[in-house]
Each structure stands twice: as C-alpha cells, then as structure tokens.
PDB file of N, CA and C in Angstrom:
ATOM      1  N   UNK A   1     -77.483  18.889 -20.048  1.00  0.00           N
ATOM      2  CA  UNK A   1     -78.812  18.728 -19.484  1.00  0.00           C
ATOM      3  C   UNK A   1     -79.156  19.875 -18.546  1.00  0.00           C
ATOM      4  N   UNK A   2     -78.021  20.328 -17.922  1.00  0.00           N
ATOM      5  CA  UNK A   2     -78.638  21.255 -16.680  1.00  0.00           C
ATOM      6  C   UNK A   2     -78.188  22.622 -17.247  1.00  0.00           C
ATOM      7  N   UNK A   3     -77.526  22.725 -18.099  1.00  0.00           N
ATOM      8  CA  UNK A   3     -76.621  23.798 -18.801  1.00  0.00           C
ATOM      9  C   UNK A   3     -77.435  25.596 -17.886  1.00  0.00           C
ATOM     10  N   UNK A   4     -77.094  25.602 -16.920  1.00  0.00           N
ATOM     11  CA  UNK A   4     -77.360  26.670 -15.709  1.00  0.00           C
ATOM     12  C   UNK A   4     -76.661  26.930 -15.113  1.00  0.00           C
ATOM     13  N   UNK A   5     -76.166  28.549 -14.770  1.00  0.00           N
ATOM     14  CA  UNK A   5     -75.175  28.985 -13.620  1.00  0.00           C
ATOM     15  C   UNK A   5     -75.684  28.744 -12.253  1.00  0.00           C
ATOM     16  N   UNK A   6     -76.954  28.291 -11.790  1.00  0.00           N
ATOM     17  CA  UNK A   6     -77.714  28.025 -10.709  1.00  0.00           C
ATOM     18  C   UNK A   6     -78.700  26.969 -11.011  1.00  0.00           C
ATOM     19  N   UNK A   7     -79.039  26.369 -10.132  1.00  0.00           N
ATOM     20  CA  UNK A   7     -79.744  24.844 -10.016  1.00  0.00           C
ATOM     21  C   UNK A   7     -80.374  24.973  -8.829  1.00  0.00           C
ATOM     22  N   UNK A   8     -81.878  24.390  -9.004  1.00  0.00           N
ATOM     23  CA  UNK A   8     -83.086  24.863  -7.592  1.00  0.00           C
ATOM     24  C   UNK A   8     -83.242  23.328  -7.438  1.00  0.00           C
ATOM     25  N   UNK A   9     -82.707  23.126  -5.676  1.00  0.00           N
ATOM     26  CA  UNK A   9     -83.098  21.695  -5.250  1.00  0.00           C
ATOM     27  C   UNK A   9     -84.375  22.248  -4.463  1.00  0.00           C
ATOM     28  N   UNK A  10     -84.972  20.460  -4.514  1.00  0.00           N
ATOM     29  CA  UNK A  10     -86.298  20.618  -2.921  1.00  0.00           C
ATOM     30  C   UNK A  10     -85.205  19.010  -2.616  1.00  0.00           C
ATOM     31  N   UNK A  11     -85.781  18.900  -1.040  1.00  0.00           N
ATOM     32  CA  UNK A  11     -85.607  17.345  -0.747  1.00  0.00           C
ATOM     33  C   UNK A  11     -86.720  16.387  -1.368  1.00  0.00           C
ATOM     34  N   UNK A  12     -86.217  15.532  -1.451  1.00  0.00           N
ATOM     35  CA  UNK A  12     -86.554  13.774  -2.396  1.00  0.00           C
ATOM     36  C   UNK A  12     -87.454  13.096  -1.295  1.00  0.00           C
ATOM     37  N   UNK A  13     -88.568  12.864  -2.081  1.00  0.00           N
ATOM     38  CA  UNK A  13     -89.182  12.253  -1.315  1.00  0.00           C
ATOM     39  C   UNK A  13     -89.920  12.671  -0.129  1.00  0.00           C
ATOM     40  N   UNK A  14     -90.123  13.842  -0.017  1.00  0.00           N
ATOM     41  CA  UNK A  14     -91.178  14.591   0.544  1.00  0.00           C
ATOM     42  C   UNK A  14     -90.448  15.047   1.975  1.00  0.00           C
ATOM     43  N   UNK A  15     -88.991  15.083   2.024  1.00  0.00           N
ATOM     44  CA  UNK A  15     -88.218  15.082   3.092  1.00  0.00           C
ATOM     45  C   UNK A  15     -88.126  16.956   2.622  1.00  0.00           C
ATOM     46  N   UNK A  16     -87.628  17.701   3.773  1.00  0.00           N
ATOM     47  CA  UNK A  16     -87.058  18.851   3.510  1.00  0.00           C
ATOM     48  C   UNK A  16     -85.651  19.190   3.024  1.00  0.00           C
ATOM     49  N   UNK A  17     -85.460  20.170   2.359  1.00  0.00           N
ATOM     50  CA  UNK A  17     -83.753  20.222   2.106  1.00  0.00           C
ATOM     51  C   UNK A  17     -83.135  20.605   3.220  1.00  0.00           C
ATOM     52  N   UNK A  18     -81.799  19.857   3.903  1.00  0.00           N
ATOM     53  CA  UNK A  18     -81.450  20.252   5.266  1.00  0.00           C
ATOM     54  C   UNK A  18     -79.859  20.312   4.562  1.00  0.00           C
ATOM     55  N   UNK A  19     -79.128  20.749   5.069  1.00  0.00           N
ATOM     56  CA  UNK A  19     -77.684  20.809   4.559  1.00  0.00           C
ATOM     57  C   UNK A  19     -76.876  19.348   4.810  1.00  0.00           C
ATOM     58  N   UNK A  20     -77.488  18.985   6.151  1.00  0.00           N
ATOM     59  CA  UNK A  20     -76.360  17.955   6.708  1.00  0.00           C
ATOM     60  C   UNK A  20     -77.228  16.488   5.700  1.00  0.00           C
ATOM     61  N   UNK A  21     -78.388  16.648   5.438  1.00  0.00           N
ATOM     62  CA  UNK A  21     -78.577  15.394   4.469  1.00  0.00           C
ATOM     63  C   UNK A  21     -77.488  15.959   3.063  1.00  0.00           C
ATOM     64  N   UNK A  22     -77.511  16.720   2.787  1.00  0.00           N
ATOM     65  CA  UNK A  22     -76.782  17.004   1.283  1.00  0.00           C
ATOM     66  C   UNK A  22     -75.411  16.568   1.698  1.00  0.00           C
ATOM     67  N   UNK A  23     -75.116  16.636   2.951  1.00  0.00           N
ATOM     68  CA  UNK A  23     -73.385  16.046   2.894  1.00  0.00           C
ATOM     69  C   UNK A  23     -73.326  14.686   3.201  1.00  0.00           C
ATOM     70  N   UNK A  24     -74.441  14.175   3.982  1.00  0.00           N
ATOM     71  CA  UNK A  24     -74.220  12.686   4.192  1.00  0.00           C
ATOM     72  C   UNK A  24     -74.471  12.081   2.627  1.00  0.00           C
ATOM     73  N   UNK A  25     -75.014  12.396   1.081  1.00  0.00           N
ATOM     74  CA  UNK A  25     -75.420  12.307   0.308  1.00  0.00           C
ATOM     75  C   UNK A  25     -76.672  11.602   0.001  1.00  0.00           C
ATOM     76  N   UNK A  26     -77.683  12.086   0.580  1.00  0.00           N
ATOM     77  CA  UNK A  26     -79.058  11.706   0.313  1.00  0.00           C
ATOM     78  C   UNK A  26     -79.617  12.087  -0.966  1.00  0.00           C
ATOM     79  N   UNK A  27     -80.711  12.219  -1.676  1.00  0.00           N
ATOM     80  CA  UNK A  27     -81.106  12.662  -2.604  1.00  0.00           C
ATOM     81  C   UNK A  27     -81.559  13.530  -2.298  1.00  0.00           C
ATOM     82  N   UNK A  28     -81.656  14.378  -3.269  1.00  0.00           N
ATOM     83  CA  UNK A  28     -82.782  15.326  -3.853  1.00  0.00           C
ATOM     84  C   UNK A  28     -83.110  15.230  -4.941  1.00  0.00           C
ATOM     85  N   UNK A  29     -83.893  16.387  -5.392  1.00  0.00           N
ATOM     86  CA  UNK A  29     -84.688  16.649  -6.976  1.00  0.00           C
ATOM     87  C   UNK A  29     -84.444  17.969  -7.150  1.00  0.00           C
ATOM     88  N   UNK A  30     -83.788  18.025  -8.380  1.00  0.00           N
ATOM     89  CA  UNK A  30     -84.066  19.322  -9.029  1.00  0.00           C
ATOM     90  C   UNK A  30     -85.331  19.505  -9.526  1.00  0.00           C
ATOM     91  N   UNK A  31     -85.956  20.604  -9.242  1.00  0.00           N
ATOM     92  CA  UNK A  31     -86.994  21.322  -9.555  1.00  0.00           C
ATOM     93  C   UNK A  31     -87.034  21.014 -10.895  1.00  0.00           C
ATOM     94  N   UNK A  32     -88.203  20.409 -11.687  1.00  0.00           N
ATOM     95  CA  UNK A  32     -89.013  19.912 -12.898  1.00  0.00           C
ATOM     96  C   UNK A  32     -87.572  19.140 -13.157  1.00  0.00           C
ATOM     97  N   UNK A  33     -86.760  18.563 -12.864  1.00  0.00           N
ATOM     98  CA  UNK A  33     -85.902  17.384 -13.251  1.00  0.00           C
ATOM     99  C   UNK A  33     -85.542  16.329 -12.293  1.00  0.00           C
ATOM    100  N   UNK A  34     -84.298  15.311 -12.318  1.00  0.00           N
ATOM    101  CA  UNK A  34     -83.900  14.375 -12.139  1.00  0.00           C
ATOM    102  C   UNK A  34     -83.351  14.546 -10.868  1.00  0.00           C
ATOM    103  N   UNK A  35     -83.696  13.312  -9.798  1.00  0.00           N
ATOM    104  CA  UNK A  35     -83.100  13.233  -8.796  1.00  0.00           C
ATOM    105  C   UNK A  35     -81.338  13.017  -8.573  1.00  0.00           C
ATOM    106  N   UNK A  36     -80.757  13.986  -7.392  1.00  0.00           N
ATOM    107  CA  UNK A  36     -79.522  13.975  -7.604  1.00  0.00           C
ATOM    108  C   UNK A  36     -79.111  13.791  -6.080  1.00  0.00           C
ATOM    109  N   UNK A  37     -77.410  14.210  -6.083  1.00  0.00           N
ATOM    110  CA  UNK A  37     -76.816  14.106  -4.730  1.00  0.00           C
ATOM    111  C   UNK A  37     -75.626  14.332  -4.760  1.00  0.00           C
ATOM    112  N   UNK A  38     -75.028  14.523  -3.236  1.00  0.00           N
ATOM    113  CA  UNK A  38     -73.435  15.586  -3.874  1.00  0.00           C
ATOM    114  C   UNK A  38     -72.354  14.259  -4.552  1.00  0.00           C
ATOM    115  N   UNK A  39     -72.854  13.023  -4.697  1.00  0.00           N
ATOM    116  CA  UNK A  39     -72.008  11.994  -5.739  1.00  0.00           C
ATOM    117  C   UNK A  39     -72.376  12.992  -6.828  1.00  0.00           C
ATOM    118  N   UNK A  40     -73.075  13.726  -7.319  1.00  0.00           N
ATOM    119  CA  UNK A  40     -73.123  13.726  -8.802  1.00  0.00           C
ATOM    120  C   UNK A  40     -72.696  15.603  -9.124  1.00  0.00           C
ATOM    121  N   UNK A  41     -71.951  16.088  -8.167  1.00  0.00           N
ATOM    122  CA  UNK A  41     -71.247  17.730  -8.463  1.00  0.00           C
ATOM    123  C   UNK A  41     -70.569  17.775  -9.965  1.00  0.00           C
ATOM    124  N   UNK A  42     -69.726  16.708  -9.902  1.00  0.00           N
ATOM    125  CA  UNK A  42     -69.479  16.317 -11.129  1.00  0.00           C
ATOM    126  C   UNK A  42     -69.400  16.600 -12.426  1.00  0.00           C
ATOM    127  N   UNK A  43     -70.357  15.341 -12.751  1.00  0.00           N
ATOM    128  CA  UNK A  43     -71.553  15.580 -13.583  1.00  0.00           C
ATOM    129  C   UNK A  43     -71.993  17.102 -13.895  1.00  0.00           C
ATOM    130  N   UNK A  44     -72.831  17.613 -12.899  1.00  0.00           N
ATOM    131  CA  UNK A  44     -73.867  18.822 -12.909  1.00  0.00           C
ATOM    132  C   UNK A  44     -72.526  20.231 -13.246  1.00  0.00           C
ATOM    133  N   UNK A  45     -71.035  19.946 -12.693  1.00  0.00           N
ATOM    134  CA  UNK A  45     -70.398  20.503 -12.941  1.00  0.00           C
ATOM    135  C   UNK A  45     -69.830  20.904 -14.815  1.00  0.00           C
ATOM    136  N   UNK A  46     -69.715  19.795 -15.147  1.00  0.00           N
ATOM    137  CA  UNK A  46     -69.507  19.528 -16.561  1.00  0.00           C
ATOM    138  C   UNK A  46     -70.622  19.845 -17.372  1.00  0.00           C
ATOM    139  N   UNK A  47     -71.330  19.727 -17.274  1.00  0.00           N
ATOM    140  CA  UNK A  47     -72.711  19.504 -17.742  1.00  0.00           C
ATOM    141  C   UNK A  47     -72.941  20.709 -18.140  1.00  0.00           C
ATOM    142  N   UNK A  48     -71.975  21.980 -17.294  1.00  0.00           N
ATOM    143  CA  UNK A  48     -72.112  23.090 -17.538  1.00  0.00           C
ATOM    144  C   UNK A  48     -71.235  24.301 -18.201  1.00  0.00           C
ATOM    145  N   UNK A  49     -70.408  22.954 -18.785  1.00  0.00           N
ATOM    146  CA  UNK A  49     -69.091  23.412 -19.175  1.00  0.00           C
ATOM    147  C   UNK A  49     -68.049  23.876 -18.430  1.00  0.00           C
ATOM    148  N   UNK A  50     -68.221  23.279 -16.929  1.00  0.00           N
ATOM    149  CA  UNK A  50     -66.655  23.046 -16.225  1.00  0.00           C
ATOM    150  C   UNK A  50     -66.981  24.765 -15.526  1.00  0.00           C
ATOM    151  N   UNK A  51     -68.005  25.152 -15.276  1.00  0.00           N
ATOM    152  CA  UNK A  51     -68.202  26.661 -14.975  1.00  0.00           C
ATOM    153  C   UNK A  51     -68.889  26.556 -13.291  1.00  0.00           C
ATOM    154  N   UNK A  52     -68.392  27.394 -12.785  1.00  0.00           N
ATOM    155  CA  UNK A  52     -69.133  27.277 -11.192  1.00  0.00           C
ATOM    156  C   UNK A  52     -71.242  26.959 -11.867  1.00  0.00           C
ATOM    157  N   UNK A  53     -71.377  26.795 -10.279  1.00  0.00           N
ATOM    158  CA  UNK A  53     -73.154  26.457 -10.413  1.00  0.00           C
ATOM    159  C   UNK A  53     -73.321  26.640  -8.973  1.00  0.00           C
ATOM    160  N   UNK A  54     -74.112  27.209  -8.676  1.00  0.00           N
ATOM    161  CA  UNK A  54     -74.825  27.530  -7.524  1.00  0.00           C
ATOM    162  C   UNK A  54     -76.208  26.241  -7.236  1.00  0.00           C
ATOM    163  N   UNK A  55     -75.869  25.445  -6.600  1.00  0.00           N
ATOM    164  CA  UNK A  55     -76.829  24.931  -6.090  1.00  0.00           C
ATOM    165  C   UNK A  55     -77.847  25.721  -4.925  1.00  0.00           C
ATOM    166  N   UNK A  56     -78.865  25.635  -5.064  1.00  0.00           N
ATOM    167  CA  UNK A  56     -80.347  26.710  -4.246  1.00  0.00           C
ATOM    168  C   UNK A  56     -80.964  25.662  -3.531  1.00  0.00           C
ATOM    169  N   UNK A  57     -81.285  25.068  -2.677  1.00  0.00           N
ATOM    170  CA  UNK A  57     -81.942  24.392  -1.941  1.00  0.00           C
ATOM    171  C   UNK A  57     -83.234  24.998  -1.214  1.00  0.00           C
ATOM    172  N   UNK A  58     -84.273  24.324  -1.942  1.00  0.00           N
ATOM    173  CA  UNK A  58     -85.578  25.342  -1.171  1.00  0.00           C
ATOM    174  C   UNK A  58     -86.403  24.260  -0.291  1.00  0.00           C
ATOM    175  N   UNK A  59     -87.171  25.113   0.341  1.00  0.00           N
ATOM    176  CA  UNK A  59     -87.757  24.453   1.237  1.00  0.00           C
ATOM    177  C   UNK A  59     -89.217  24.259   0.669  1.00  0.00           C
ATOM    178  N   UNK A  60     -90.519  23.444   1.336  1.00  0.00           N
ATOM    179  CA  UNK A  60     -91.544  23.435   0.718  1.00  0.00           C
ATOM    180  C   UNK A  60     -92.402  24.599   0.361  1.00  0.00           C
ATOM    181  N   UNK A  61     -92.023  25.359   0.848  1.00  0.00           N
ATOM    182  CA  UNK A  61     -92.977  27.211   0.532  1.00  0.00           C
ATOM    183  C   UNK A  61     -92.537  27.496  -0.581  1.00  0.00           C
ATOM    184  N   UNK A  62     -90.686  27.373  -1.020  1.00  0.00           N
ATOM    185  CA  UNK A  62     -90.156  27.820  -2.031  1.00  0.00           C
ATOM    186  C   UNK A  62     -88.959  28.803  -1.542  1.00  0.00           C
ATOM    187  N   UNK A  63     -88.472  28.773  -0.507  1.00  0.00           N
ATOM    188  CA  UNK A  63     -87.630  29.645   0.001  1.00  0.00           C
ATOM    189  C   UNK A  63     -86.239  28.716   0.073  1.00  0.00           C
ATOM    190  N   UNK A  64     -85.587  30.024   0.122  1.00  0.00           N
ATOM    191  CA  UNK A  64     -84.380  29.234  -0.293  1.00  0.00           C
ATOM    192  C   UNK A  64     -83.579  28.894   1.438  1.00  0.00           C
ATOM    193  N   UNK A  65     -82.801  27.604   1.418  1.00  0.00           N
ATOM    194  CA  UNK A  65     -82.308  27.529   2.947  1.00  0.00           C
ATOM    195  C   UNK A  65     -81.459  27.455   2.824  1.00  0.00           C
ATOM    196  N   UNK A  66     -80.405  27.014   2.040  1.00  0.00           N
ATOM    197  CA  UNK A  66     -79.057  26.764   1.957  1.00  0.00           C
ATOM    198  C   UNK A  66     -78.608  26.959   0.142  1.00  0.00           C
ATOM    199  N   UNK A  67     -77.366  27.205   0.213  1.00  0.00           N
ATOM    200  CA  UNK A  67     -76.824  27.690  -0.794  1.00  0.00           C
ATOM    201  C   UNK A  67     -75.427  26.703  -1.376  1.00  0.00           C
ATOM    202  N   UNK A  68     -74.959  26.150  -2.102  1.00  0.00           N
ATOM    203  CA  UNK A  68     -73.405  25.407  -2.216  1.00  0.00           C
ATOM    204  C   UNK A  68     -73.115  26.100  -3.171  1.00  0.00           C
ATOM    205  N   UNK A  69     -71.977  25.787  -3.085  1.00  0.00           N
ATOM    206  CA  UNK A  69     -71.405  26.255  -4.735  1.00  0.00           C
ATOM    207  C   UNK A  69     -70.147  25.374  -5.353  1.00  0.00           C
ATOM    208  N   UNK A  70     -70.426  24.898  -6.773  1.00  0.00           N
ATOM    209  CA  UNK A  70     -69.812  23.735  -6.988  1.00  0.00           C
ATOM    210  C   UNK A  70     -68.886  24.214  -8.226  1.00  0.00           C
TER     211      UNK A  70
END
C-alpha cells in the first residue's frame, strides 16, 4: 500500500505534527491516505519490503518538522 522510501505525515484531526504526540502514539494521516501511528512502523515497514522509510511530518503550511526513520 505505501510501497515508498519516504512517507509525508500531517497531524489527525486538525492537531499539528509534534514529535512527542508521535511517541505517546496518537494518530496521524498520511498525506492523501490512511490514518496511522508509531503502533503501525511495522506494517508501513513491510509494506515496503522490509526497507528503511523515512517518515516526514509536516506542519499545516507544508513544511517539514520532524523526521523518523523506521
């Protein structure tokens, strides 16, 4: 589904992307897809054939604030 070396979050629900919500595991949304959270590295990991993925976390302008890498 996500088959990408990089993946663009915003925060869920009209919240901003902040780092410390991504570790308490809140949601987000990938950009034109499915809401997620660090329960699902996983998943998004495999998904990509077991290959690193750069998660991008943007803010509402579109800028990027934080970076993971899974």
């Amino acid at each position: 589904m996500f088959n990408k070396g990089m993946v663009c979050l915003t925060g869920a629900y009209g919240r901003e992307a902040v780092e410390s919500d991504w570790l308490q595991g809140k949601d987000f949304q990938i950009v034109s897809g499915p809401y997620c959270s660090i329960r699902d590295c996983e998943a998004i990991k495999a998904d990509n054939g077991g290959d690193t993925v750069q998660l991008v976390f943007l803010n509402a302008r579109g800028f990027a604030v934080f970076i993971e890498e899974i």
